[in-house]
Protein backbone atom coordinates (compact mmCIF):
# COMPACT_ATOMS: atom_id res chain seq x y z
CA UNK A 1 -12.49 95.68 85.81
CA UNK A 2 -11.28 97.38 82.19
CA UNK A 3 -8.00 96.39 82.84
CA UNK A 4 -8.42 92.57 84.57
CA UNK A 5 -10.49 91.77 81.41
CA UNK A 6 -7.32 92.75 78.95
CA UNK A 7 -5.27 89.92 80.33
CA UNK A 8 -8.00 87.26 79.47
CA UNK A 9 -8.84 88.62 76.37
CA UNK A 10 -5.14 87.98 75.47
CA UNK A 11 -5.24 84.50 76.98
CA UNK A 12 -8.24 83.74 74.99
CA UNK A 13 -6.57 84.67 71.86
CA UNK A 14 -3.99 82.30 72.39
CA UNK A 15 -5.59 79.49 73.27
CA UNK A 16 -7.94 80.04 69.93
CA UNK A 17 -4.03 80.51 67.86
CA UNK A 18 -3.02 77.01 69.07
CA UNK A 19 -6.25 75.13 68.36
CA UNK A 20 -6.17 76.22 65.21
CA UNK A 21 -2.43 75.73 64.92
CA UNK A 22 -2.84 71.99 66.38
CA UNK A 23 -5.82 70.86 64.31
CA UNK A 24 -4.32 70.57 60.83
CA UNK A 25 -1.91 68.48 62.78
CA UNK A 26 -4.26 66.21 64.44
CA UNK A 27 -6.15 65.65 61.18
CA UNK A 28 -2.66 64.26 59.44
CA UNK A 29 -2.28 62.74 62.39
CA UNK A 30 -5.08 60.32 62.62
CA UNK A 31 -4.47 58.69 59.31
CA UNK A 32 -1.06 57.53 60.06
CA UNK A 33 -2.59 55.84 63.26
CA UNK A 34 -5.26 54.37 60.98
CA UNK A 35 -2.55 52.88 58.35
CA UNK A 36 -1.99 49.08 58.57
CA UNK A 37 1.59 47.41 57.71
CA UNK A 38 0.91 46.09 54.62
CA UNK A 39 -1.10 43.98 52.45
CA UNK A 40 -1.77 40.82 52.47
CA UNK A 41 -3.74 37.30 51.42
CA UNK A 42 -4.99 34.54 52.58
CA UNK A 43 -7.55 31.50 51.36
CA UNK A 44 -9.31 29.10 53.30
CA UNK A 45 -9.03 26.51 52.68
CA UNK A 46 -5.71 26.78 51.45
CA UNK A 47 -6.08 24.09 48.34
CA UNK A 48 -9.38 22.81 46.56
CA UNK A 49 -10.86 21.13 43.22
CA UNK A 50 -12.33 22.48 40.81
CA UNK A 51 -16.06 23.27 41.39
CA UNK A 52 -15.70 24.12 45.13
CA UNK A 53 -15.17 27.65 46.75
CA UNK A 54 -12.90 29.24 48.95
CA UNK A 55 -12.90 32.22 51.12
CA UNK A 56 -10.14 34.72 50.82
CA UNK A 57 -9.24 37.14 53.38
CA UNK A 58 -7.47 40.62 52.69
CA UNK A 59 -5.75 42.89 55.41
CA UNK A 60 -3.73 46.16 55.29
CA UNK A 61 -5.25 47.62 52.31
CA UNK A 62 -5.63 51.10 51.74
CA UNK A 63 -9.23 51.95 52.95
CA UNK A 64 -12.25 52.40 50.08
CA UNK A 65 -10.07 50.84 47.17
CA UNK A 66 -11.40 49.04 44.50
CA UNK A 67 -9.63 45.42 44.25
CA UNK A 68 -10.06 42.38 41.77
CA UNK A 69 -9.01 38.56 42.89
CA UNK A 70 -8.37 35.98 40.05
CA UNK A 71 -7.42 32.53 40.07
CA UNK A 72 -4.46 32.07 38.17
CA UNK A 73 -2.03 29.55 36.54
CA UNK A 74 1.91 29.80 35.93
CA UNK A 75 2.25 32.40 38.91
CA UNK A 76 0.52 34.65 36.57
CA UNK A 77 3.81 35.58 34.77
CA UNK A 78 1.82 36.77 31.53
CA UNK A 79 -0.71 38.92 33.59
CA UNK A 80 -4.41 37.93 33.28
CA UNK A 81 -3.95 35.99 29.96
CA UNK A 82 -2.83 33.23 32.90
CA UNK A 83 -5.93 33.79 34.92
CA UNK A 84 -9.72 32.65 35.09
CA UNK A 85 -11.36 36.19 34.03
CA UNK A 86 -14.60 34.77 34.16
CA UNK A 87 -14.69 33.32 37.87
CA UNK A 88 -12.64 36.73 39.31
CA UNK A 89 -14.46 39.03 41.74
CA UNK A 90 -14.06 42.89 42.21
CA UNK A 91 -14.70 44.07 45.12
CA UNK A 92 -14.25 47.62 47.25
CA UNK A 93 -12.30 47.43 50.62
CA UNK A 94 -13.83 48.34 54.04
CA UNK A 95 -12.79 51.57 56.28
CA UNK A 96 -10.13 49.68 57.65
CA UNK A 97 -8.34 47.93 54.87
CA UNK A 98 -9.61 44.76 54.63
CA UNK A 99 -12.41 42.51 52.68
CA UNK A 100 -13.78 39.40 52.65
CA UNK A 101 -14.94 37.46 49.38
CA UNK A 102 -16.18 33.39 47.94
CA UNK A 103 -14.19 32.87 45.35
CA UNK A 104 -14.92 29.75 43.01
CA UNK A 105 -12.15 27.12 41.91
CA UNK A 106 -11.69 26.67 38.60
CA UNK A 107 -9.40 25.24 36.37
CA UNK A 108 -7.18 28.19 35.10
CA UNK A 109 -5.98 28.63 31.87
CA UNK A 110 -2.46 27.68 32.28
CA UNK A 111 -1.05 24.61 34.28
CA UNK A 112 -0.01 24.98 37.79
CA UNK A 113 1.81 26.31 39.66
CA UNK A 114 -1.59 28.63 40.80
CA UNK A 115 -2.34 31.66 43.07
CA UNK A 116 -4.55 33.73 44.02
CA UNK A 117 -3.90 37.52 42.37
CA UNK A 118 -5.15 40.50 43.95
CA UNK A 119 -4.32 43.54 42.51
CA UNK A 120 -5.59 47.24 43.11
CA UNK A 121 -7.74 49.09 40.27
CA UNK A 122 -7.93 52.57 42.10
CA UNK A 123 -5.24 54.08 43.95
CA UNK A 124 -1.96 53.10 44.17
CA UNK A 125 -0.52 49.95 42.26
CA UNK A 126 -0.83 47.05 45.10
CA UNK A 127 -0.74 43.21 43.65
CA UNK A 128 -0.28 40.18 46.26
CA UNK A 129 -0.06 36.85 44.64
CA UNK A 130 -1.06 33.81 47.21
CA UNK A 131 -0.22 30.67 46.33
CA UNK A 132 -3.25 28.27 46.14
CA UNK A 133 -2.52 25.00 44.37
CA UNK A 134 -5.64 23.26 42.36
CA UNK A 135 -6.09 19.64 42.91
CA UNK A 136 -6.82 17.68 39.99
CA UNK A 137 -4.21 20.09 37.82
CA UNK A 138 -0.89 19.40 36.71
CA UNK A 139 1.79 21.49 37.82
CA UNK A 140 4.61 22.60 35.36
CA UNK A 141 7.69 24.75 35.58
CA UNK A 142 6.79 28.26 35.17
CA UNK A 143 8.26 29.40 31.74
CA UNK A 144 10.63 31.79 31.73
CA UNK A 145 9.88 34.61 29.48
CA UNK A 146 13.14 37.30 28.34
CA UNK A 147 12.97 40.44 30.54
CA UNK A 148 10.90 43.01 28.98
CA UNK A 149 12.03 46.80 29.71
CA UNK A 150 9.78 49.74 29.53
CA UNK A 151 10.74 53.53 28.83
CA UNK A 152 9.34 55.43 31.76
CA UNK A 153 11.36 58.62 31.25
CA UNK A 154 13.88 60.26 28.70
CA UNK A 155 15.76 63.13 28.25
CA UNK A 156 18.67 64.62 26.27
CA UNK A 157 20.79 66.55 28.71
CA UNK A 158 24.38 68.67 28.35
CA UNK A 159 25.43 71.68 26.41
CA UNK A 160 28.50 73.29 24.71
CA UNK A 161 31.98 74.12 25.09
CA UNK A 162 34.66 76.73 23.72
CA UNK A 163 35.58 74.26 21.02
CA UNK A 164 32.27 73.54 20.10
CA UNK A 165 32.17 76.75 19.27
CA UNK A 166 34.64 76.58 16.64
CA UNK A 167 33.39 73.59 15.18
CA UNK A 168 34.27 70.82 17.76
CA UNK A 169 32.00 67.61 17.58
CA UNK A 170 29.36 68.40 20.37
CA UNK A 171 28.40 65.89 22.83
CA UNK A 172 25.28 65.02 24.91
CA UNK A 173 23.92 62.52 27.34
CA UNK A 174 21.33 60.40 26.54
CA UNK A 175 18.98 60.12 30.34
CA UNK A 176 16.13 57.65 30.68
CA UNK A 177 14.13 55.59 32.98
CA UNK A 178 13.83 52.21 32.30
CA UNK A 179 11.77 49.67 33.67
CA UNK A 180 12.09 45.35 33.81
CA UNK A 181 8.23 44.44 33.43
CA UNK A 182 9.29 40.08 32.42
CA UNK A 183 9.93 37.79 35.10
CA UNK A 184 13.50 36.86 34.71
CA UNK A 185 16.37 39.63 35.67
CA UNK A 186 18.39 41.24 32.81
CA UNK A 187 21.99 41.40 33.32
CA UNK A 188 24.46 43.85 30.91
CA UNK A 189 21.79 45.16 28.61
CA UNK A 190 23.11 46.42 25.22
CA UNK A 191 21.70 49.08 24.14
CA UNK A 192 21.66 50.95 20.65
CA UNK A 193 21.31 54.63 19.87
CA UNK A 194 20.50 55.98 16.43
CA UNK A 195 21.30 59.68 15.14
CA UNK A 196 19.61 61.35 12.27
CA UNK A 197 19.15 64.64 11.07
CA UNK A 198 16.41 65.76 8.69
CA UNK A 199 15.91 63.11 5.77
CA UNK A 200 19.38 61.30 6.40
CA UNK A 201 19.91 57.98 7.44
CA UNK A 202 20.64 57.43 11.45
CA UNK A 203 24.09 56.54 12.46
CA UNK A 204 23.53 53.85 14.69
CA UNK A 205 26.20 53.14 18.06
CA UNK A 206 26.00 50.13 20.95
CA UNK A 207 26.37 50.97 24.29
CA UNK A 208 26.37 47.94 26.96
CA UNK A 209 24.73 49.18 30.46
CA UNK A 210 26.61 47.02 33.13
CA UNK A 211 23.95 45.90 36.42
CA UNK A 212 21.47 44.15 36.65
CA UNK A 213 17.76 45.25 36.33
CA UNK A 214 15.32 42.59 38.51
CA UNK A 215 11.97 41.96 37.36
CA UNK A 216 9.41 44.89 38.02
CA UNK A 217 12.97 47.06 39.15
CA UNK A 218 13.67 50.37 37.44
CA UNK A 219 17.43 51.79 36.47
CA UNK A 220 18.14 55.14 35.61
CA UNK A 221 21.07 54.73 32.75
CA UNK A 222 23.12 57.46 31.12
CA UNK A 223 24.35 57.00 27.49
CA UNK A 224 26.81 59.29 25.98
CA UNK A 225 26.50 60.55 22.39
CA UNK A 226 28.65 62.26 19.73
CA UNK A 227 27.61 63.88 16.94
CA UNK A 228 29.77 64.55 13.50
CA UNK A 229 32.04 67.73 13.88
CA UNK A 230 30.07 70.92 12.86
CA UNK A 231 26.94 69.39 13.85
CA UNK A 232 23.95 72.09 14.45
CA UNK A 233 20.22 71.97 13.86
CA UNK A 234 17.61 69.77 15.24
CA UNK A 235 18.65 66.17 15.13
CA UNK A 236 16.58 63.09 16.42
CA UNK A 237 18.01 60.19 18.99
CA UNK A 238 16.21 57.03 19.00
CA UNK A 239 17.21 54.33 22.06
CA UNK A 240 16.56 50.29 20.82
CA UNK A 241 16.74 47.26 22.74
CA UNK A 242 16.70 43.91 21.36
CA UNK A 243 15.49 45.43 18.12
CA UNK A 244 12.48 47.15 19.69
CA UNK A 245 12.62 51.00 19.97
CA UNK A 246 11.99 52.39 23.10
CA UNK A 247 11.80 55.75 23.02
CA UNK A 248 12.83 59.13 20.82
CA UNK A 249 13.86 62.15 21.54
CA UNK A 250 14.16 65.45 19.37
CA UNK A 251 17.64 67.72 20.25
CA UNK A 252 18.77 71.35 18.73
CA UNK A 253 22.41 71.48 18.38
CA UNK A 254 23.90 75.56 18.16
CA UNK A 255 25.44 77.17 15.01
CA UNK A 256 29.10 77.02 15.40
CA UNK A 257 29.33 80.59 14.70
CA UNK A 258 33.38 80.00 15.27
CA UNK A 259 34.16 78.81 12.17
CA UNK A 260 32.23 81.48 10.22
CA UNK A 261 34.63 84.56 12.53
CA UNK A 262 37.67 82.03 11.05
CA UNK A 263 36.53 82.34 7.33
CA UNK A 264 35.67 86.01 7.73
CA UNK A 265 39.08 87.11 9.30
CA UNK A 266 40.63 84.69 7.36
CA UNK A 267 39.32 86.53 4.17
CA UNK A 268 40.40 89.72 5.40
CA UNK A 269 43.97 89.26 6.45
CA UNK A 270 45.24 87.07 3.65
CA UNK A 271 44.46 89.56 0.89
CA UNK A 272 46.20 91.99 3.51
CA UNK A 273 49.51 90.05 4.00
CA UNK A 274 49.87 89.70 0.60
CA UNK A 275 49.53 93.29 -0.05
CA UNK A 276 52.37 93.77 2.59
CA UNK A 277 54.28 90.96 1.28
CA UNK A 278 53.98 92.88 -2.67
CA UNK A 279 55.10 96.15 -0.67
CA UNK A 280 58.24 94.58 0.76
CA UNK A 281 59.00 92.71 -2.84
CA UNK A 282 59.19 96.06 -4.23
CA UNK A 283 61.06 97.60 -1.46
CA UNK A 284 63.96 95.11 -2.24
CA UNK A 285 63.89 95.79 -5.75
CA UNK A 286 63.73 99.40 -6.01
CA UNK A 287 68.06 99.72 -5.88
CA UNK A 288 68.60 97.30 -8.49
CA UNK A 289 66.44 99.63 -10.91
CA UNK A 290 68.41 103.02 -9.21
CA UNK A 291 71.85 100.53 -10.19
CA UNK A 292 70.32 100.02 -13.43
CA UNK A 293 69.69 103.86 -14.29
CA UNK A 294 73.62 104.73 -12.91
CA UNK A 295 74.81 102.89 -15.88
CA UNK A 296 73.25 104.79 -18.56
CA UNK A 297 75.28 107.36 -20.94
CA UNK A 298 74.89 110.55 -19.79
CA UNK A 299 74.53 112.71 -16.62
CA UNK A 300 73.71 110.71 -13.39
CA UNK A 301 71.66 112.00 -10.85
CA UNK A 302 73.27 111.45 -7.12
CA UNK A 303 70.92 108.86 -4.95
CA UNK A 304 70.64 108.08 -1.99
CA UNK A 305 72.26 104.90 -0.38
CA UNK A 306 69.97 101.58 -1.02
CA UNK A 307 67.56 100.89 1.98
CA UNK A 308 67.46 104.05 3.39
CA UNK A 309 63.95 105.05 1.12
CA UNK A 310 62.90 106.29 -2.38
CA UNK A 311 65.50 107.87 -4.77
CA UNK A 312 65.08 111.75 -4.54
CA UNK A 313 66.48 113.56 -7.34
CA UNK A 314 68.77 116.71 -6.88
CA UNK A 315 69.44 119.37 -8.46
CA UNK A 316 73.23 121.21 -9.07
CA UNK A 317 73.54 124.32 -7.59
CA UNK A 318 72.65 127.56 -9.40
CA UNK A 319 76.09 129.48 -11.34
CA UNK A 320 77.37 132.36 -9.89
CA UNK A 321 77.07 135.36 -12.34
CA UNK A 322 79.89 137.26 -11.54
CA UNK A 323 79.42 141.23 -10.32
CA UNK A 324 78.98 143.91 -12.59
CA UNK A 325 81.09 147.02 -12.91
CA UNK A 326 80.15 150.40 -11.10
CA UNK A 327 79.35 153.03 -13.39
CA UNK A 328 81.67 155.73 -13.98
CA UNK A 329 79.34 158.58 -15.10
CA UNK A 330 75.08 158.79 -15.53
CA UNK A 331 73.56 157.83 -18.37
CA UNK A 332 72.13 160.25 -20.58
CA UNK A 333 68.15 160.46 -20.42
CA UNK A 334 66.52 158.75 -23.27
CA UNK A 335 63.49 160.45 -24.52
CA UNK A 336 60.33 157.54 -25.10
CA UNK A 337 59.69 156.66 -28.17
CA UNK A 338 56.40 158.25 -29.08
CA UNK A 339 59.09 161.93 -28.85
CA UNK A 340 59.27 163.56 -32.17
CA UNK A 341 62.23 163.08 -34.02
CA UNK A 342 62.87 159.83 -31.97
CA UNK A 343 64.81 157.30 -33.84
CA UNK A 344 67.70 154.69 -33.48
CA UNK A 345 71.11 156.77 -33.61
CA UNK A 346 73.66 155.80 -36.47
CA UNK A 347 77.29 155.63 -35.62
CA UNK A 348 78.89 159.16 -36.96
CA UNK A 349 82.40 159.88 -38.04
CA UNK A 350 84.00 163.02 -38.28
CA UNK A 351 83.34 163.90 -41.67
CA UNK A 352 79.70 163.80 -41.03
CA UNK A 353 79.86 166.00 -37.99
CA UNK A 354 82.72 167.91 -38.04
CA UNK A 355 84.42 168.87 -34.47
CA UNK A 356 83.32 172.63 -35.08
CA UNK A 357 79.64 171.80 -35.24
CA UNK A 358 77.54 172.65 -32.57
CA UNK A 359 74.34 170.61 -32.28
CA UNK A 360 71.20 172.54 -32.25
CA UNK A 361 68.21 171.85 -30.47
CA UNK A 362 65.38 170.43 -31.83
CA UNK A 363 62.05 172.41 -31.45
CA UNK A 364 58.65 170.67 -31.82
CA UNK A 365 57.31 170.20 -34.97
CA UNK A 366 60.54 170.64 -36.44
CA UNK A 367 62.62 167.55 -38.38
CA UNK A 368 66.00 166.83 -38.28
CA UNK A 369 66.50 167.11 -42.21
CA UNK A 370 65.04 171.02 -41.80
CA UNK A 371 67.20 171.79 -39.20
CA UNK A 372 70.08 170.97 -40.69
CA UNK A 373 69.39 173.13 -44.00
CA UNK A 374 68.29 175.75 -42.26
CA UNK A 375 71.58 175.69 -40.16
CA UNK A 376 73.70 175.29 -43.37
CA UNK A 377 72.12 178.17 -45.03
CA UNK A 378 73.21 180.92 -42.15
CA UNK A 379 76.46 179.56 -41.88
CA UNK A 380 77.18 180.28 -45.65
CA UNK A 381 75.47 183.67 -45.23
């Protein structure tokens, strides 16, 4: 029993998975099946004077939408400023897109041609315009009025390159969204685009758009712009037609940071070649000062050959004593001077010392001068 109830368990699992899986669908489902093919207007009758009443008939309206239904002259080119405000009647549609509404005939403010103008108030922007001519009004040829364009969108688009960088003029695109809200088409628009930054005056160009934009049509257009070489910081755009400005739009240009790498290398390797440039000046010079020296009076000193380096100055060999003589026999020992009886010895002759003479030693504390009396005295004895 445990194990037949597993299987249904699962079954019932899955069959709860794709109810709830198929419901969201079914619910986006029925409102396509509920939409009607489009909108539409009639009046019966289809022509009347004024004081009278007609019924008009709407189908394939979005469901619950709040309409109004005016009586209009001129086709209602100019919007309600053609149509009888004060005779109009706003009404809500029914579950399925349609109403049902007396409308009284009166004479509109403009001449004929007339119609009947429904329009949406909630929702999404529906108008129908039934033609419904007034007897007992003259009929005119609608007036054409110059196509009107609206911005709908802008935006300043593109960015920078290697050059701009390094001080290149920079260039964006100028993007909008325009649309034709006059009755007649406009064909080649010119358009003009001013350029300002801060306090300055704008630098104004023309740039003709070629197409045509239809009444109540909308054209995406792209218009280049160039700024002034070096160009950074906010700057404003401002897009005219026919004199009337359509829209602005603020931009932020970068620092070409470029320019100040150029100045800063530029400020370190000039003072740098000209130091090498000075170096080599004085490199060529240096042997016409050497030349110079050579021709002075008086001992030269030997250089070296010019371009090979600095002058080095050289010295002459040291002279060459020549040996001295070996000695034939000692010297006698010299006593120091502090010896008694130490003195410089005088040159003798042979009178003075006399071969026969024997010198006699000198005792401490004795002189020379005593010893030699002394001497004499025994030799006479």
């Amino acid at each position: 029993m445990t194990v037949m109830s597993l299987p249904r368990r699962a079954a019932l699992l899955a069959g709860v998975l794709l109810l709830a899986l198929a419901l969201p669908v079914a619910l986006r489902a029925a409102p396509a099946r509920a939409a009607t093919p489009g909108a539409a207007v009639t009046a019966s009758p289809g022509t009347a004077a004024p004081g009278s009443t007609t019924t008009i008939t709407g189908t394939g309206w979005p469901a619950r939408t709040l309409l109004t239904v005016l009586l209009c002259g001129q086709n209602g080119v100019d919007g309600t400023d053609d149509c009888a405000n004060g005779s109009g009647r706003a009404l809500t549609t029914t579950a399925g897109g349609g109403f049902t509404v007396q409308l009284p005939v009166v004479k509109p403010p403009q001449p004929c041609p007339c119609v009947i103008h429904a329009t949406t108030v909630t929702g999404g922007n529906i108008t129908v315009n039934t033609a419904f001519p007034v007897i007992g009004v003259a009929s005119v040829p609608v007036k054409q009025s110059p196509g009107t364009l609206l911005p709908l969108t802008a935006t300043v688009s593109g960015g920078g390159s290697l050059m701009t960088w390094f001080g290149a003029p920079p260039h964006r695109t100028f993007k909008a969204v325009i649309a034709n809200v006059g009755n007649s088409a406009i064909t080649d628009p010119v358009f003009r685009t001013g350029i300002w930054h801060s306090v300055f005056a704008p630098d104004w160009q023309e740039f003709q758009w070629s197409g045509v934009i239809a009444p109540g049509g909308r054209q995406e257009i792209d218009i280049p712009l160039d700024f002034a070489a070096g160009a950074h910081g906010g700057y404003s755009v401002e897009l005219q037609y026919n004199g009337t400005e359509l829209t602005t739009q603020q931009v932020t240009l970068p620092h070409p940071w470029g320019v100040a790498l150029f100045w800063l290398l530029l400020c370190v390797v000039v003072p740098v070649g000209l130091f090498r440039i000075g170096l080599a000046v004085v490199d060529r010079l240096r042997p016409d000062l050497a030349l110079n020296q050579d021709q002075r009076p008086g001992p030269r000193p030997p250089h070296t050959a010019p371009g090979q380096g600095y002058d080095t100055l050289v010295l002459p060999p040291m002279p060459v004593h020549p040996p001295r003589p070996p000695r034939t026999a000692p010297l006698a020992p010299t006593l120091p001077w502090f010896a008694p009886g130490y003195g410089p010895a005088l040159p003798r002759t042979d009178e003075d010392d006399p071969p026969s003479r024997t010198a006699q030693a000198r005792t401490p504390g004795s002189s020379t001068l005593g010893s030699s009396t002394l001497l004499d005295k025994g030799i006479d004895a």
